[in-house]
N, C-alpha and C. Protein backbone atom coordinates (compact mmCIF):
# COMPACT_ATOMS: atom_id res chain seq x y z
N UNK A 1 -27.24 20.14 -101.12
CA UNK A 1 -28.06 19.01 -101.48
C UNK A 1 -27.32 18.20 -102.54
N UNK A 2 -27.29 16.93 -102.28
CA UNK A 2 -26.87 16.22 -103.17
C UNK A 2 -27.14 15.96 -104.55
N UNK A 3 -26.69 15.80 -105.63
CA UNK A 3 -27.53 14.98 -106.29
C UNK A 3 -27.95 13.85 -106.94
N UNK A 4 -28.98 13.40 -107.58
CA UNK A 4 -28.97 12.22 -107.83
C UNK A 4 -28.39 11.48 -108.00
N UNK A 5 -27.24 11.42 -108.81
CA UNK A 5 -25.96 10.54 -109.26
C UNK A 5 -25.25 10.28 -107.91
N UNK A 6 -25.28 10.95 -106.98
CA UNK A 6 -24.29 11.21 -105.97
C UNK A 6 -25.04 10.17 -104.84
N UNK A 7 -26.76 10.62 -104.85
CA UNK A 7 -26.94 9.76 -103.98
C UNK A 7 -27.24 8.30 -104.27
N UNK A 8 -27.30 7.88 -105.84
CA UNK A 8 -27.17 6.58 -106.22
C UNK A 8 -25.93 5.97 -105.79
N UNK A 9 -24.60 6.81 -106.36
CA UNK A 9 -23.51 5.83 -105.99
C UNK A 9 -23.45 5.91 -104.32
N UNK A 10 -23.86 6.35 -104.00
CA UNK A 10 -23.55 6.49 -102.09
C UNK A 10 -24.57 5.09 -101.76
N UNK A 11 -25.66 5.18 -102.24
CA UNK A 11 -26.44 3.42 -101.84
C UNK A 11 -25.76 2.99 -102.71
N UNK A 12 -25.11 2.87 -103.69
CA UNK A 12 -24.24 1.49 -104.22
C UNK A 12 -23.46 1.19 -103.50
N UNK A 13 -22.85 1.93 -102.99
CA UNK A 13 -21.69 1.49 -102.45
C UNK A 13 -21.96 1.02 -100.92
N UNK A 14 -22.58 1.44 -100.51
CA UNK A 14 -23.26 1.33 -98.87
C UNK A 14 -23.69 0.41 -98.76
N UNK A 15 -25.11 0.18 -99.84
CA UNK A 15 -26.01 -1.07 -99.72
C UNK A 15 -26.21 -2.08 -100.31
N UNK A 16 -25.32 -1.65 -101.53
CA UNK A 16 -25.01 -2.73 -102.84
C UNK A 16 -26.12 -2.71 -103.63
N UNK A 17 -27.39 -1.51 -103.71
CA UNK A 17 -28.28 -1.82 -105.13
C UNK A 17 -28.64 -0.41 -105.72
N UNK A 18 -28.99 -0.49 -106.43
CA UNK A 18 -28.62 1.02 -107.24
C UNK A 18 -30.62 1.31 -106.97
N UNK A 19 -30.58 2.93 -106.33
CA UNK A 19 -31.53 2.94 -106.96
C UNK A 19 -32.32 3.56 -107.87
N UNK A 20 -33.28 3.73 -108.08
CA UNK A 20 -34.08 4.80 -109.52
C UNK A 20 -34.29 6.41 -108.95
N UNK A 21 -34.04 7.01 -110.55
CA UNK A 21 -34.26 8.29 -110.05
C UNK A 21 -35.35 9.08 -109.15
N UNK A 22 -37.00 7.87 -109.78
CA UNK A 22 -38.20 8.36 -109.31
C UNK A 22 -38.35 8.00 -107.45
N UNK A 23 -37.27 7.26 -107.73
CA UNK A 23 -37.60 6.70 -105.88
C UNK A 23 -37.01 7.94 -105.10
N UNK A 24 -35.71 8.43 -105.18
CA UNK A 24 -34.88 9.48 -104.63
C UNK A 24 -35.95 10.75 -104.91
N UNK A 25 -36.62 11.20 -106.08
CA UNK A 25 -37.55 12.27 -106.11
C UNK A 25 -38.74 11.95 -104.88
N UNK A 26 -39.70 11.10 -104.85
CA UNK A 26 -40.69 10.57 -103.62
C UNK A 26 -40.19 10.79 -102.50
N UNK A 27 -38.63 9.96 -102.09
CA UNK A 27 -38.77 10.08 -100.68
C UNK A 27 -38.38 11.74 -100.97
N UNK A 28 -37.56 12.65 -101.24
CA UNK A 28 -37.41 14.12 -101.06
C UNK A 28 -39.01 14.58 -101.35
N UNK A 29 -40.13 14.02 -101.95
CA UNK A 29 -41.28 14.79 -101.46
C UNK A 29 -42.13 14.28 -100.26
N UNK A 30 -41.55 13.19 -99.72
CA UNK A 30 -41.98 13.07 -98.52
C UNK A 30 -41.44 12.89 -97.43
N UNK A 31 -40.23 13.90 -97.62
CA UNK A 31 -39.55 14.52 -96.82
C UNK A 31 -40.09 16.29 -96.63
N UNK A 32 -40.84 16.66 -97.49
CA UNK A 32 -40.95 18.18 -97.63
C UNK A 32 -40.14 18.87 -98.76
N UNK A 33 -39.60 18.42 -99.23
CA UNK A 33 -38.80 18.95 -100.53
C UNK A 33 -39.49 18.85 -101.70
N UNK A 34 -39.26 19.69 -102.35
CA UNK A 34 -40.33 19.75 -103.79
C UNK A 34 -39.59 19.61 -105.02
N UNK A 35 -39.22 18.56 -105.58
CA UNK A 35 -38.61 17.97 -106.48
C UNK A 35 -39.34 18.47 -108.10
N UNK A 36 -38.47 18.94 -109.09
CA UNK A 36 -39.19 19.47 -109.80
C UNK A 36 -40.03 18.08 -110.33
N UNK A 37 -41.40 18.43 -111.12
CA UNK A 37 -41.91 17.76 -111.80
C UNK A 37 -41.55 17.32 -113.43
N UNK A 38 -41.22 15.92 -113.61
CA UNK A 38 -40.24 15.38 -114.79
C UNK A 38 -41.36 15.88 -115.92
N UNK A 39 -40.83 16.40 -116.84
CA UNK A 39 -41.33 16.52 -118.35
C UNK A 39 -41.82 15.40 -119.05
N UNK A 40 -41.65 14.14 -118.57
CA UNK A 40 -42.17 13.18 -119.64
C UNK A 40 -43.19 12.51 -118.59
N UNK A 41 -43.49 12.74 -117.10
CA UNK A 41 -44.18 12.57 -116.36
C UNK A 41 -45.49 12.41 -116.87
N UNK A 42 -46.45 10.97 -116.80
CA UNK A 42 -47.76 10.87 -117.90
C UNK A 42 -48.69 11.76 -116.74
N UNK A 43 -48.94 11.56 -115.19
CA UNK A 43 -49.81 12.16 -114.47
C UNK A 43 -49.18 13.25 -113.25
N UNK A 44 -49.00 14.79 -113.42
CA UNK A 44 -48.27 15.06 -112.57
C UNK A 44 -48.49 15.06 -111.24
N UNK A 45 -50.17 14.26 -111.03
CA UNK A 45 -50.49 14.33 -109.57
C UNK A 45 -50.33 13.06 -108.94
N UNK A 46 -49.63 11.62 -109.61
CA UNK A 46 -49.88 10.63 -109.00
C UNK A 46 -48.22 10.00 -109.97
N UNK A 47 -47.97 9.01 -108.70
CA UNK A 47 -46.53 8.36 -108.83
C UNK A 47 -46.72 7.12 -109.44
N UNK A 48 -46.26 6.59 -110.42
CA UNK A 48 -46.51 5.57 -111.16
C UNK A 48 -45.05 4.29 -110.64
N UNK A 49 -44.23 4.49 -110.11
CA UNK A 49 -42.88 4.11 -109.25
C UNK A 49 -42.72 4.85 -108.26
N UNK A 50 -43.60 4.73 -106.83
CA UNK A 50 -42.77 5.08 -105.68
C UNK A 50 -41.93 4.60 -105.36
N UNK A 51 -41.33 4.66 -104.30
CA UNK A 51 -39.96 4.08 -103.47
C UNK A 51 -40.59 2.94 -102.70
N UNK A 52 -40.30 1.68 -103.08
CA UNK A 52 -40.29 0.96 -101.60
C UNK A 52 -40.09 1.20 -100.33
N UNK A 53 -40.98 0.92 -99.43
CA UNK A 53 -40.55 1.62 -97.77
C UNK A 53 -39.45 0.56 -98.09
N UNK A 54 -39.12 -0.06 -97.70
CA UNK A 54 -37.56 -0.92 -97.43
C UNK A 54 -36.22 -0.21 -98.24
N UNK A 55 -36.70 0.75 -99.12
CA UNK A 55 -35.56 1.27 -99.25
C UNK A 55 -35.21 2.99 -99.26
N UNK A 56 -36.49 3.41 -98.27
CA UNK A 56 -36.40 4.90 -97.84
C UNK A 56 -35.38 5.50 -97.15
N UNK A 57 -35.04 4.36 -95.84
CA UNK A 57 -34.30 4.94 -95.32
C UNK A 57 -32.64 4.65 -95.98
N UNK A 58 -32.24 3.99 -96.76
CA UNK A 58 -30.99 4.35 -97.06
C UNK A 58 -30.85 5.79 -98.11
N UNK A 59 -31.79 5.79 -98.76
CA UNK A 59 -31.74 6.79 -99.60
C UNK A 59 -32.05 8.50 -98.12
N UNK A 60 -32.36 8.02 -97.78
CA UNK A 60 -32.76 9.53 -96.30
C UNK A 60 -31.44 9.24 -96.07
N UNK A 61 -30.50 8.43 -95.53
CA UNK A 61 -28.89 8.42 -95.21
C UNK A 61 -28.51 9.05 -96.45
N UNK A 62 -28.52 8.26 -97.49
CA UNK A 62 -27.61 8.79 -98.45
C UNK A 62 -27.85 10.70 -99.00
N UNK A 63 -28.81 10.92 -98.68
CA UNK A 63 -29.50 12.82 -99.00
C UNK A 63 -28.82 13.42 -97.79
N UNK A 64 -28.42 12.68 -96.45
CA UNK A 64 -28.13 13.48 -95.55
C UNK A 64 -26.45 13.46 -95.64
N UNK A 65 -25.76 12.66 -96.01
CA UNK A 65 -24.57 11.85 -95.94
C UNK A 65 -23.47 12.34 -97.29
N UNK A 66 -24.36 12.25 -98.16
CA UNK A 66 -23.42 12.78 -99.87
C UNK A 66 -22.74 13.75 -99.35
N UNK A 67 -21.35 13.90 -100.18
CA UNK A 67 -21.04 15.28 -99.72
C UNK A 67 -21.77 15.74 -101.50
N UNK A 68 -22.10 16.82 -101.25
CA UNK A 68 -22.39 17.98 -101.99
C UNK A 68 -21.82 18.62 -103.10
């Protein structure tokens, strides 16, 4: 599994926009992956920055694609 840093620069470079850490955590939980829950997180049951659908699927390329 990649990680974050890895799959930011992989959409930089791919798609030309960087994206946020909280977006790459969402789509991996709605993918089935259980991303730990952030410590400074104000509600741990609700997302205050999901991912834009328009930018799910590069980040699903970039989780499948990083090398590791």
């Amino acid at each position: 599994m990649p990680t974050y840093r890895q799959v930011q620069d992989y959409v930089r470079r791919r798609y030309g926009y960087t994206v946020k850490t909280c977006w790459i955590a969402h789509v991996k939980e709605l993918d089935g992956l259980s991303p730990r829950v952030a410590p400074n997180r104000l509600n741990p049951a609700a997302r205050t920055n999901p991912c834009p659908p328009d930018k799910v699927e590069a980040i699903r390329a970039a989780l499948r694609n990083s090398s590791s």
